[in-house]
Protein backbone atom coordinates (compact mmCIF):
# COMPACT_ATOMS: atom_id res chain seq x y z
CA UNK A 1 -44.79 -78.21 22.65
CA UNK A 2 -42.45 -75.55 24.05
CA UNK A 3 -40.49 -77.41 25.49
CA UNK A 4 -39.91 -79.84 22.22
CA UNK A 5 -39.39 -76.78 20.67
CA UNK A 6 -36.41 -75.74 23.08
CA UNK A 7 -35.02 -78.93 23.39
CA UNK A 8 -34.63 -79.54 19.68
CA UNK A 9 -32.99 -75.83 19.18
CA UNK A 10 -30.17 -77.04 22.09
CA UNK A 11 -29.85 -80.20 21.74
CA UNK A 12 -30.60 -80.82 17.75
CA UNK A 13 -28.90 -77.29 16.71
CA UNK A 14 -32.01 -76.66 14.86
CA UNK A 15 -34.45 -73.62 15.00
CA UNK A 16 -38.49 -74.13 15.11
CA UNK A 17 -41.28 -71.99 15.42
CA UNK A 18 -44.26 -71.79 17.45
CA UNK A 19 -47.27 -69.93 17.52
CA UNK A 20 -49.47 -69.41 20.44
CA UNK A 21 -52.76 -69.30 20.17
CA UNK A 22 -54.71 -66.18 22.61
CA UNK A 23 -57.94 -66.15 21.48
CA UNK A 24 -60.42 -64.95 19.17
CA UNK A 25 -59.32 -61.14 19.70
CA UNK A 26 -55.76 -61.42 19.14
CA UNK A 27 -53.04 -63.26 16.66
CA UNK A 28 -51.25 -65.62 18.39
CA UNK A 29 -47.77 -65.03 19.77
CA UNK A 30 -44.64 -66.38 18.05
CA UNK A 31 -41.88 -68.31 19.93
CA UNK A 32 -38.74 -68.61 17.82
CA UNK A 33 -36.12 -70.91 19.43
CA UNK A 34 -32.34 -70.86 17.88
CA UNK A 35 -29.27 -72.70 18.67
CA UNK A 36 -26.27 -70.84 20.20
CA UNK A 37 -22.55 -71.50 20.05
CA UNK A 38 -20.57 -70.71 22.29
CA UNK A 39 -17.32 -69.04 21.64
CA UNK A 40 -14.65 -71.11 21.80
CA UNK A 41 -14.25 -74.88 22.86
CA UNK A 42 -14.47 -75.09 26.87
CA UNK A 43 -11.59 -76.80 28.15
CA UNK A 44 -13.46 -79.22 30.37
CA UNK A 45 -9.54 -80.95 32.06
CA UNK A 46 -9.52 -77.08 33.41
CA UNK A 47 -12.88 -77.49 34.97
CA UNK A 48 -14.84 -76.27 32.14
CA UNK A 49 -18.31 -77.51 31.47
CA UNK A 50 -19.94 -78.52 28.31
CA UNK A 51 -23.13 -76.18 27.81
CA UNK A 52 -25.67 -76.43 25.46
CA UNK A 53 -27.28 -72.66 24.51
CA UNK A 54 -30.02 -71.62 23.02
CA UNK A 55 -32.31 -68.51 22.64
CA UNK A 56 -36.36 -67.79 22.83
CA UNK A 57 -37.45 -65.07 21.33
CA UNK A 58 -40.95 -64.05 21.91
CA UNK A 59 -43.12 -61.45 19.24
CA UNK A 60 -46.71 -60.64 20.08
CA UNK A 61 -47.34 -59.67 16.15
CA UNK A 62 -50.27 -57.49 17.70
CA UNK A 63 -47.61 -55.11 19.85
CA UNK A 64 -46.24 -52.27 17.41
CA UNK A 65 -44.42 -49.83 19.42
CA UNK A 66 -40.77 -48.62 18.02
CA UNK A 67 -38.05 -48.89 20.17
CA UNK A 68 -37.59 -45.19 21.81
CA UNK A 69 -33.81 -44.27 21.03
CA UNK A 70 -33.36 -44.32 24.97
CA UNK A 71 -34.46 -48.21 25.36
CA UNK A 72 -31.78 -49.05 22.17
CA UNK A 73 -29.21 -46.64 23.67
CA UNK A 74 -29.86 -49.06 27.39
CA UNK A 75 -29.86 -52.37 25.37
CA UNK A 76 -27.53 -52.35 22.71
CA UNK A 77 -25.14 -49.31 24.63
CA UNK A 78 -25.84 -47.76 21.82
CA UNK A 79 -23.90 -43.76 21.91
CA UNK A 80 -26.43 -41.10 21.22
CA UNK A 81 -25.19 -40.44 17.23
CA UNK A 82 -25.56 -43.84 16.51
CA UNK A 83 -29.00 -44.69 18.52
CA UNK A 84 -31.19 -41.69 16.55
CA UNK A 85 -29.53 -42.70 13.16
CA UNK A 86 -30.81 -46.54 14.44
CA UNK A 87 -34.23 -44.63 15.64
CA UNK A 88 -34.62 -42.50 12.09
CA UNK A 89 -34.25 -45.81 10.17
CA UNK A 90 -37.13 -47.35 11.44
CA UNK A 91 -39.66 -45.02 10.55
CA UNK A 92 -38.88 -44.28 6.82
């Protein structure tokens, strides 16, 4: 299934969902797979190749933690102003 679900966001440009089932404790996880373009047309005479992209994301639904403003600041390079006004928005 996951890998039907990859291939058709790739290859098909389309997105899909799948939920994983964990057991009787805990909601299943949700894979979301979307299509990516690239930027630009690569110029395969020049010795570009012809990618196709895509993205997973992965949400366990039963994981609630907010990001602390140091793990946005690290993945986004967010500057400190803009990472607690980012931080202060989540909560209310």
């Amino acid at each position: 299934m996951l890998r039907e679900l990859v291939t058709a966001a790739v290859c098909e440009g389309t997105q899909g969902l799948l939920a994983l089932e964990r057991g009787v404790e805990t909601r299943p996880l949700l894979l979301i797979a979307m299509p990516l373009k690239p930027a630009g047309v690569p110029d395969l005479e020049a010795g570009g190749t012809a990618f196709a992209w895509g993205v997973l994301f992965v949400n366990d639904p039963d994981q609630t933690a907010d990001p602390t403003p140091e793990s946005l600041r690290r993945a986004f390079g967010l500057l400190t102003a803009r990472r607690r006004l980012l931080s202060r928005s989540r909560v209310g």
